[in-house]
Protein backbone atom coordinates (compact mmCIF):
# COMPACT_ATOMS: atom_id res chain seq x y z
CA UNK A 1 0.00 0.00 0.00
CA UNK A 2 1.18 3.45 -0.25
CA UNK A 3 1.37 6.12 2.30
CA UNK A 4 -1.49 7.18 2.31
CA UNK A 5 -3.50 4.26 2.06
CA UNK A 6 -1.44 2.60 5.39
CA UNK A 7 -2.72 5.56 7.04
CA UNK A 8 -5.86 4.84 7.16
CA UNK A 9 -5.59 0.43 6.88
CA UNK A 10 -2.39 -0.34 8.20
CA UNK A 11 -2.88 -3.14 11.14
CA UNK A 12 -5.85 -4.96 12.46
CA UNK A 13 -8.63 -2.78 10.52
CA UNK A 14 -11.80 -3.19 10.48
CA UNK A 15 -12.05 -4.62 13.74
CA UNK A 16 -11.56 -8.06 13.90
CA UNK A 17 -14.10 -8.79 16.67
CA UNK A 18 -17.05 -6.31 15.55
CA UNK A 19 -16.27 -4.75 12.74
CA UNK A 20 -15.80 -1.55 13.69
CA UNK A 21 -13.90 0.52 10.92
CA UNK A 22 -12.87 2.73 13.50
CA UNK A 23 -10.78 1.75 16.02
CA UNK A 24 -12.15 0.57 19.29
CA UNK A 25 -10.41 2.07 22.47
CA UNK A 26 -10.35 -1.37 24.52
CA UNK A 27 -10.11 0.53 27.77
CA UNK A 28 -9.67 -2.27 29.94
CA UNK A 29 -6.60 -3.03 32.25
CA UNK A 30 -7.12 -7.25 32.06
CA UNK A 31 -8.58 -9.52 29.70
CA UNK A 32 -9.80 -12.82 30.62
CA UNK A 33 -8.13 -16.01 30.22
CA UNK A 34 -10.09 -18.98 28.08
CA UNK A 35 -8.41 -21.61 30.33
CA UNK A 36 -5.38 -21.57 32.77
CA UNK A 37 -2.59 -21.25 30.80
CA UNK A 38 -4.46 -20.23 27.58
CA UNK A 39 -5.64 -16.62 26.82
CA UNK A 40 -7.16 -15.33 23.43
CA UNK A 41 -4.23 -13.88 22.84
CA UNK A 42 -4.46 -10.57 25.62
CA UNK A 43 -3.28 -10.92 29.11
CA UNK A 44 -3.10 -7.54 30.88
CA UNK A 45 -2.74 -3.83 28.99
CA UNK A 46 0.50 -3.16 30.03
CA UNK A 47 1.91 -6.06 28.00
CA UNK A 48 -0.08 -5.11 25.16
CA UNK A 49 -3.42 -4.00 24.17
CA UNK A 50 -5.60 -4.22 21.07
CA UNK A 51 -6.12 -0.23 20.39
CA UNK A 52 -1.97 -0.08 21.25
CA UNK A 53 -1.33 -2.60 18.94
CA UNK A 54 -3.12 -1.54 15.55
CA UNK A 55 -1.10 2.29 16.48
CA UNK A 56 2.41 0.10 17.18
CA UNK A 57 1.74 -1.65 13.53
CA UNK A 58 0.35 1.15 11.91
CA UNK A 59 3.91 3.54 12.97
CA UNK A 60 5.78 0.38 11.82
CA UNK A 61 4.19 0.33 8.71
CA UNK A 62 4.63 3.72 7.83
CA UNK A 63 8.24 3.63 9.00
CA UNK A 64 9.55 0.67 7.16
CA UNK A 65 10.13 -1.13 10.39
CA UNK A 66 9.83 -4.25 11.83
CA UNK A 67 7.81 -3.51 15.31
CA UNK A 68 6.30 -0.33 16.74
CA UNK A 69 6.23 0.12 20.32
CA UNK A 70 3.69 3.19 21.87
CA UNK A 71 4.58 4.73 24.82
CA UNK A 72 2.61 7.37 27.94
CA UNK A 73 5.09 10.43 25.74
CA UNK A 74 7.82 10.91 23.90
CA UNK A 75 10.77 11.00 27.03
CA UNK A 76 9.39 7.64 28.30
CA UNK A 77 10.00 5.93 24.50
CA UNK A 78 13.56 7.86 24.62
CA UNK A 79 13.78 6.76 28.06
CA UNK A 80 13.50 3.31 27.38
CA UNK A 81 15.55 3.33 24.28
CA UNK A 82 18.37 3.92 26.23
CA UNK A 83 17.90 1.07 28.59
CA UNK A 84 18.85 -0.87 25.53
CA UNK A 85 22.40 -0.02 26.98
CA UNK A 86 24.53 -0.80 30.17
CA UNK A 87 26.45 1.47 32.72
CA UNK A 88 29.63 1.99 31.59
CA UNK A 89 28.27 2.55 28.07
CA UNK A 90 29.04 5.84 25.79
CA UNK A 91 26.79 7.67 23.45
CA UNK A 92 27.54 10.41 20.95
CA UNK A 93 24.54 12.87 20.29
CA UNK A 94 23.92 15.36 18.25
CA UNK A 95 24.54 18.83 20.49
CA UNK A 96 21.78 20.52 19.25
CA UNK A 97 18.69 17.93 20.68
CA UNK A 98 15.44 18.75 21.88
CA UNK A 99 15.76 20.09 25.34
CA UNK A 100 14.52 17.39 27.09
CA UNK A 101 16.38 14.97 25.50
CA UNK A 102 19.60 17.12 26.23
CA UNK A 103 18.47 17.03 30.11
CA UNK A 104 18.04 13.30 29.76
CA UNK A 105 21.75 12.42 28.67
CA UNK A 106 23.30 15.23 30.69
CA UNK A 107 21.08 14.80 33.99
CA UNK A 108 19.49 11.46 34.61
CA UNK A 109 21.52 9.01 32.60
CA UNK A 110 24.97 9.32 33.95
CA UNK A 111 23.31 8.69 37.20
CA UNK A 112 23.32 5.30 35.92
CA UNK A 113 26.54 5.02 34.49
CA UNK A 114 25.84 6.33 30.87
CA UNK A 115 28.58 8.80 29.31
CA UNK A 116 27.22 11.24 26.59
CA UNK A 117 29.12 13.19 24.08
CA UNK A 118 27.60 15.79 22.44
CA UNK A 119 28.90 16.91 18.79
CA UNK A 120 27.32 18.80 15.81
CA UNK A 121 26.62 15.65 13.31
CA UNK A 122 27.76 17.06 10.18
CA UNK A 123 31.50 16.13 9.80
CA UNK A 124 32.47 12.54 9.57
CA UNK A 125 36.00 13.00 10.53
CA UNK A 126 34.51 14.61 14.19
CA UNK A 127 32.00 11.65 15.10
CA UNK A 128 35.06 9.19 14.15
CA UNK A 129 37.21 11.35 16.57
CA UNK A 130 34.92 11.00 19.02
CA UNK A 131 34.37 7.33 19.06
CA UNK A 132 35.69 5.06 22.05
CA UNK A 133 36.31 1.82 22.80
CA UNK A 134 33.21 1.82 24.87
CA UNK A 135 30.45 3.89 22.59
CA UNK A 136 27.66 2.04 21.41
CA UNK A 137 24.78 4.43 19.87
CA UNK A 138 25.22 7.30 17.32
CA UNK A 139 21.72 9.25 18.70
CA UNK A 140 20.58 11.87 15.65
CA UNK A 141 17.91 14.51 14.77
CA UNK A 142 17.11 15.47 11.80
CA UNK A 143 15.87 18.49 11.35
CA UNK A 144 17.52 19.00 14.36
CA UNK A 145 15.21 21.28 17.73
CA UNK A 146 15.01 24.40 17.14
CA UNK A 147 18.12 24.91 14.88
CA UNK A 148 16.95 22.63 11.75
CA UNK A 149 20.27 21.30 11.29
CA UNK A 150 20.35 18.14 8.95
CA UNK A 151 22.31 15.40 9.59
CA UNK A 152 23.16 13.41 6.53
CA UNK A 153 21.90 10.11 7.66
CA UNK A 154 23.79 8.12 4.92
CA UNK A 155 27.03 9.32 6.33
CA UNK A 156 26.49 8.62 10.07
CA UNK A 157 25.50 5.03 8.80
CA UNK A 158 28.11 4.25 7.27
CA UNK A 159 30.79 5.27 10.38
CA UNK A 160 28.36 3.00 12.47
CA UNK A 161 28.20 0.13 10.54
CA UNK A 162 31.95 0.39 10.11
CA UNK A 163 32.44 0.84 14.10
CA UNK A 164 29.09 -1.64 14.87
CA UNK A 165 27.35 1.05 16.80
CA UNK A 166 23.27 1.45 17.09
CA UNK A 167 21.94 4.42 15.27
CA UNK A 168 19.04 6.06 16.56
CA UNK A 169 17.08 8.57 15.07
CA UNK A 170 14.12 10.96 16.11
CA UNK A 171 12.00 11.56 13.27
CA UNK A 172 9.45 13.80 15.18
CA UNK A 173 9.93 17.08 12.91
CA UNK A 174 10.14 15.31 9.18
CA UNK A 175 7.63 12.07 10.29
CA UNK A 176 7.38 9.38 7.54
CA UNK A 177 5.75 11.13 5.47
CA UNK A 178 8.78 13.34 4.55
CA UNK A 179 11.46 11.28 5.75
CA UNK A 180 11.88 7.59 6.10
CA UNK A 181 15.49 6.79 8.42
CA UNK A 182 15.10 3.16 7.99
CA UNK A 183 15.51 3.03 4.22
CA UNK A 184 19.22 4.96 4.74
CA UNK A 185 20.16 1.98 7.38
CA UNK A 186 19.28 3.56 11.05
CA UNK A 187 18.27 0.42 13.61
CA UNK A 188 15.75 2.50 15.72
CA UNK A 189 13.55 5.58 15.05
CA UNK A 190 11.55 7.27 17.77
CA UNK A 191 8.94 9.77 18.02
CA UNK A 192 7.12 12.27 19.83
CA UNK A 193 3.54 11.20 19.28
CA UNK A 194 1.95 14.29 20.49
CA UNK A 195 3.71 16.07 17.73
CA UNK A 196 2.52 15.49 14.26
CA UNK A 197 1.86 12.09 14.22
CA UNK A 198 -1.66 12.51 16.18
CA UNK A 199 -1.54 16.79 14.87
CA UNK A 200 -4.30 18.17 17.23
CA UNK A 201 -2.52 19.07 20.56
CA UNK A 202 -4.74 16.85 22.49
CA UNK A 203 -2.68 13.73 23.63
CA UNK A 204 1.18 13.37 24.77
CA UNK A 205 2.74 9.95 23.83
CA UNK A 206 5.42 8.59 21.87
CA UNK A 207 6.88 5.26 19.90
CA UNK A 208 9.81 3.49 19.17
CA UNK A 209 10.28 1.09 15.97
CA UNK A 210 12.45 -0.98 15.59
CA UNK A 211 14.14 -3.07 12.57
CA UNK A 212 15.52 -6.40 13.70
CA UNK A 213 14.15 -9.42 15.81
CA UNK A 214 16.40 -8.81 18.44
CA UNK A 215 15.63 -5.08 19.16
CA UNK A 216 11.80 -6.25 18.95
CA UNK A 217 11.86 -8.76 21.63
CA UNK A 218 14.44 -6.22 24.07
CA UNK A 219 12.44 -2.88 23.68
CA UNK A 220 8.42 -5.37 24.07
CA UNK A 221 10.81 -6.44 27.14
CA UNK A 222 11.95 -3.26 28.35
CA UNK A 223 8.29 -1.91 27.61
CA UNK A 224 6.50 -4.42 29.98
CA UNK A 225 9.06 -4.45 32.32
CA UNK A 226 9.38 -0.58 33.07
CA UNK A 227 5.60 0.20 32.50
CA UNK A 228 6.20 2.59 29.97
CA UNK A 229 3.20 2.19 28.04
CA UNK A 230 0.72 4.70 26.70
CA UNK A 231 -3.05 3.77 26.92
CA UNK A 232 -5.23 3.14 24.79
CA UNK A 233 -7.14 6.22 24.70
CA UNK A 234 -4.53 8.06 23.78
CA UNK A 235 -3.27 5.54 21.34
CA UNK A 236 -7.03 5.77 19.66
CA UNK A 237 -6.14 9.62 19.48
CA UNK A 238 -2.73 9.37 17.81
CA UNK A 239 -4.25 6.35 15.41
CA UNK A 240 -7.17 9.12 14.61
CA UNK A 241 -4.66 11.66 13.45
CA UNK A 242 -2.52 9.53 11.58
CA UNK A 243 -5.51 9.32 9.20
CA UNK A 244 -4.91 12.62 8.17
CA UNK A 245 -1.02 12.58 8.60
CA UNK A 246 -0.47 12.77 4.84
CA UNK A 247 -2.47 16.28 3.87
CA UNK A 248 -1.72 18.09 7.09
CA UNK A 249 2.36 17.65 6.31
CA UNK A 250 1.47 18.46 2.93
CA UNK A 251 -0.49 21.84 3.96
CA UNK A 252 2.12 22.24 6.60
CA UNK A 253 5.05 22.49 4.25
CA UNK A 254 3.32 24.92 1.70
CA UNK A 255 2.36 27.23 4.67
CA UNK A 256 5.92 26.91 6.11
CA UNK A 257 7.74 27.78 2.32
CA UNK A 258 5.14 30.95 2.47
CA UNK A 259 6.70 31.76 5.96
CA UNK A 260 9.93 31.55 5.28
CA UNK A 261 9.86 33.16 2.59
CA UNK A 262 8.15 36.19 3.92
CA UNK A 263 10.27 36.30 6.73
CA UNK A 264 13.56 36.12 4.85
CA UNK A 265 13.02 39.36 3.41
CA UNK A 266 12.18 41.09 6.06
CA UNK A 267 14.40 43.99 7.52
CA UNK A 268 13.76 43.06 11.63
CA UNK A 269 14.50 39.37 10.86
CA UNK A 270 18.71 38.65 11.09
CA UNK A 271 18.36 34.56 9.48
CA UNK A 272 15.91 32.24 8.77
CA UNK A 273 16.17 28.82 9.16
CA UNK A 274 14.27 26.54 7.02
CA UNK A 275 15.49 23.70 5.11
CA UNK A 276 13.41 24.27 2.25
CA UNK A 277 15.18 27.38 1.66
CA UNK A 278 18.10 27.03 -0.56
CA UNK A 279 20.09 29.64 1.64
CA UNK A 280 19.73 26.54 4.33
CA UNK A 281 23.06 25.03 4.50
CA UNK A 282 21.72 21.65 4.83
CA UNK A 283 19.28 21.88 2.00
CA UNK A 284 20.95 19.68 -0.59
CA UNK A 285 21.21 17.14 2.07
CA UNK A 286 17.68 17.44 3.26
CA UNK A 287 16.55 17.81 -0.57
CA UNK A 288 18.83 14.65 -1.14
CA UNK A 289 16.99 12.31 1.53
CA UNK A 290 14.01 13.71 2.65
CA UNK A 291 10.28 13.92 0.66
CA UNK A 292 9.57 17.21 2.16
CA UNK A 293 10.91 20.22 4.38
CA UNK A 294 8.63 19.72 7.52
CA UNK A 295 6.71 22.83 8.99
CA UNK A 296 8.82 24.34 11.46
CA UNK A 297 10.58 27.64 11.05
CA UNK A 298 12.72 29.06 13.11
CA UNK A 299 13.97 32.48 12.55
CA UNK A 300 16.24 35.12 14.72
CA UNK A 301 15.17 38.38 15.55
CA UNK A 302 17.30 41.98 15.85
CA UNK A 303 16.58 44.32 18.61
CA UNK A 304 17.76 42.23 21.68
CA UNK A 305 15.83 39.84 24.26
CA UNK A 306 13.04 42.85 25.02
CA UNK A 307 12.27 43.00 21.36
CA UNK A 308 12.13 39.26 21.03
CA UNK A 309 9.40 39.64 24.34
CA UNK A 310 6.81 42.45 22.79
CA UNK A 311 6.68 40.23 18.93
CA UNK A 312 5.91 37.37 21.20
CA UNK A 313 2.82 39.30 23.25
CA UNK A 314 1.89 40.87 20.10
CA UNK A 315 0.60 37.69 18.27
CA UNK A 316 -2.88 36.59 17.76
CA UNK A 317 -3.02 33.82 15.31
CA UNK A 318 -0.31 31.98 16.29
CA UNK A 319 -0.53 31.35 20.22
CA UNK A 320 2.84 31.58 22.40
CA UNK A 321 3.28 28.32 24.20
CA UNK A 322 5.09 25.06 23.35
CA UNK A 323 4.73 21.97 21.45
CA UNK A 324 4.60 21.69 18.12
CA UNK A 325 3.29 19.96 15.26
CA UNK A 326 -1.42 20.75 15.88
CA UNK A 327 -2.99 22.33 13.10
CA UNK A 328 -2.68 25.81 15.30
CA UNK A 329 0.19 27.76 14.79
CA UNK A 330 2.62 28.21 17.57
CA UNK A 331 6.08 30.53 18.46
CA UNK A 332 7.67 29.58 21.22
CA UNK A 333 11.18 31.32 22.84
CA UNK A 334 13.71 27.85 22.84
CA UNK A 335 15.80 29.53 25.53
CA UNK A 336 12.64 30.23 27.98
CA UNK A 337 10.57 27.30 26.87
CA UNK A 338 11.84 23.99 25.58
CA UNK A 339 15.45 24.77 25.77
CA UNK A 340 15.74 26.32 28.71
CA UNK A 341 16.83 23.46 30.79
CA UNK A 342 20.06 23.85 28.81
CA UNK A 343 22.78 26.03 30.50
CA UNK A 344 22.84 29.63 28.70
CA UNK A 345 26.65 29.08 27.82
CA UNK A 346 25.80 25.93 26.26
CA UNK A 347 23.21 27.24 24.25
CA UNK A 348 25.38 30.03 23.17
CA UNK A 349 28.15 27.32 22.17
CA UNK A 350 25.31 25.45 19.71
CA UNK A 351 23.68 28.34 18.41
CA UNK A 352 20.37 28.62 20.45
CA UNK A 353 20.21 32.53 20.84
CA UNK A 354 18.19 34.98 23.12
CA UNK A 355 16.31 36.33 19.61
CA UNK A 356 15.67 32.86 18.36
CA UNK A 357 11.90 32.26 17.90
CA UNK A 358 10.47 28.97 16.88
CA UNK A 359 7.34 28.92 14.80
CA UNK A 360 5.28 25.59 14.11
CA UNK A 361 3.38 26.63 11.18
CA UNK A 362 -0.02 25.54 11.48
CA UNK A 363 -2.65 24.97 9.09
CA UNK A 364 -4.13 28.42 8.89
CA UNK A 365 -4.60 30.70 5.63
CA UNK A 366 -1.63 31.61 5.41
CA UNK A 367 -2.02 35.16 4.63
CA UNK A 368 -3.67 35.20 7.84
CA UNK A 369 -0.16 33.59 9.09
CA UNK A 370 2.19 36.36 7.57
CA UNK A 371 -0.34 39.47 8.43
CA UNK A 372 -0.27 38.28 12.23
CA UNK A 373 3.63 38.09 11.74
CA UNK A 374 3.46 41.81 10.19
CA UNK A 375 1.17 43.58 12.89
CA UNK A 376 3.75 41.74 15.72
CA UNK A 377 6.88 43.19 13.46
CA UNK A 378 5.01 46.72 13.45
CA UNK A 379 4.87 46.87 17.16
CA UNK A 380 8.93 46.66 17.36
């Protein structure tokens, strides 16, 4: 099937039991047994659970995987992703993660005997110079939060296949739609959930999928073990927006190039970064293995952090808070908001500003987009 077709019939659809061409939510904790020793094929939710399992298939399916795992958000599947690891273990990570993810290798996981390295992931000659005896996992982002740095995937592959390490990828900002990290070699791709995937700002929650029989049966294992599971209500709300996965990225790209483009030419804006934008040093990378250019813009503003403060309180349409992804447009300040559990010099050192302003780009007319942009610019 193609991609948009899995969308909507990827896994156990219609219902198997009923049905049902929508979903059920089987919101139930235990199922009963047929015999003892014999159940009909569901035990207890945790372990797995029909609504879970058509999402988990339905993510695998549109990833080019072998397994999909759903879990309560997006820092429990990263979470449990790097139990796959043992203390005494070393992983080298793009510098320029999401901020939680940046708080999770630098604060939590060392606790338990993980070391971290953090590099920008564009120079093969620095992620082989960074290697050890002991790293195991090359962890990318691509287009990278907020900075929409692209990593060319091909290239970290290759060094890990060459060095046997695990690459992991989050695929949050380009989804499957627009990027596929499986088909370039990765061995695990995780999302956010709550971002595009269910698109409506009403459920956290995020997956893991995995490529091989061997990472299948460790992260179910790790999964049932730690309890990281997401229901099944909220897996019936991420399955519901995967349904329209394919035109929102679609709307959310052309909205985005409009963006961009307005904002690159405007004298109060210093740079714009947007990979669809040929000024975008990544873009013949991202052009090279990507379908689209996602719908995130981020963009740097003059005047200093008061400046950066009144555009932010001027805006109507789009609404200042964070998250990303919903069909309602959002700016957000990285070094208040998501990024602001990284230390100010280290944000400095990766190029996460004061002035930097992240915009999802919703699915608004987009004149009504650039106009609310203009009347916040006016106010400077």
């Amino acid at each position: 099937m193609r991609f948009e077709t899995m969308a909507i019939h990827a896994g156990d659809r219609p219902d198997a039991t009923t049905g049902a061409i929508s979903v059920p939510i089987y919101q139930t904790s235990t199922f009963v047994f047929e015999d003892v020793g014999k159940t009909r094929g569901w035990d207890y939710s945790r372990t797995a659970n029909p609504t879970r399992k058509v999402l988990e298939d339905t993510i695998a399916q549109l990833e080019g995987g072998k397994a999909g795992f759903a879990f309560a958000t997006g820092m429990a599947a990263e979470t449990t992703a790097m139990h796959l690891l043992k203390t005494g273990d070393h992983v080298i990570s793009g510098n320029d993660v999401y901020g939680g993810t940046y708080r999770l290798f630098q604060d939590v996981m060392p606790a338990f005997g993980l070391e971290f390295t953090f590099l920008r992931m564009d120079n093969g000659k620095r992620i082989e110079e960074a290697i050890k005896p002991n790293t195991r996992m090359l962890w990318l982002e691509t287009p990278s939060n907020p900075l929409l740095n692209i990593v060319d995937i091909e290239m970290v592959v290759d060094i890990a296949k060459k060095h046997k390490l695990l690459t992991v990828i989050d695929n949050t900002f380009a989804t499957p739609y627009f990027l596929r990290p499986i088909e370039y070699g990765v061995d695990l791709v995780v999302h956010s959930t709550t971002k595009y995937l269910n698109g409506h700002c009403d459920v956290v929650g995020g997956a893991v999928v995995t490529t091989t029989d061997e990472l299948t049966q460790r992260v179910q294992f790790l999964l049932n073990a730690m309890g990281t599971c997401a229901s099944p209500f909220d897996c019936w709300l991420v399955l519901r927006g995967i349904e329209t996965l394919p035109v929102r990225m679609k709307q959310h790209e052309e909205n985005s190039f409009a963006v961009a483009n307005y904002l690159k030419g405007h004298p109060k804006v210093k740079r714009v970064l947007y990979p669809g934008l040929e000024s975008h040093r990544g873009h013949e990378i991202a052009k090279r293995q990507m379908k689209g250019f996602g719908g995130v813009v981020s963009f740097e503003l003059g005047g200093g952090i008061e400046g950066v403060n009144t555009f932010l309180r001027k805006l109507k349409v789009f609404s200042l808070a964070e998250s990303l992804g919903g069909v309602a447009s959002l700016a957000e300040h990285p070094a208040t908001m998501s990024h602001a559990s990284m230390p100010k010099d280290y944000r400095k050192k990766v190029g996460i500003t004061d002035e930097l302003i992240r915009l999802s780009v919703g699915l608004e007319h987009v004149d009504d987009l650039t106009e609310d942009l203009e009347q916040a610019f006016s106010c400077l």
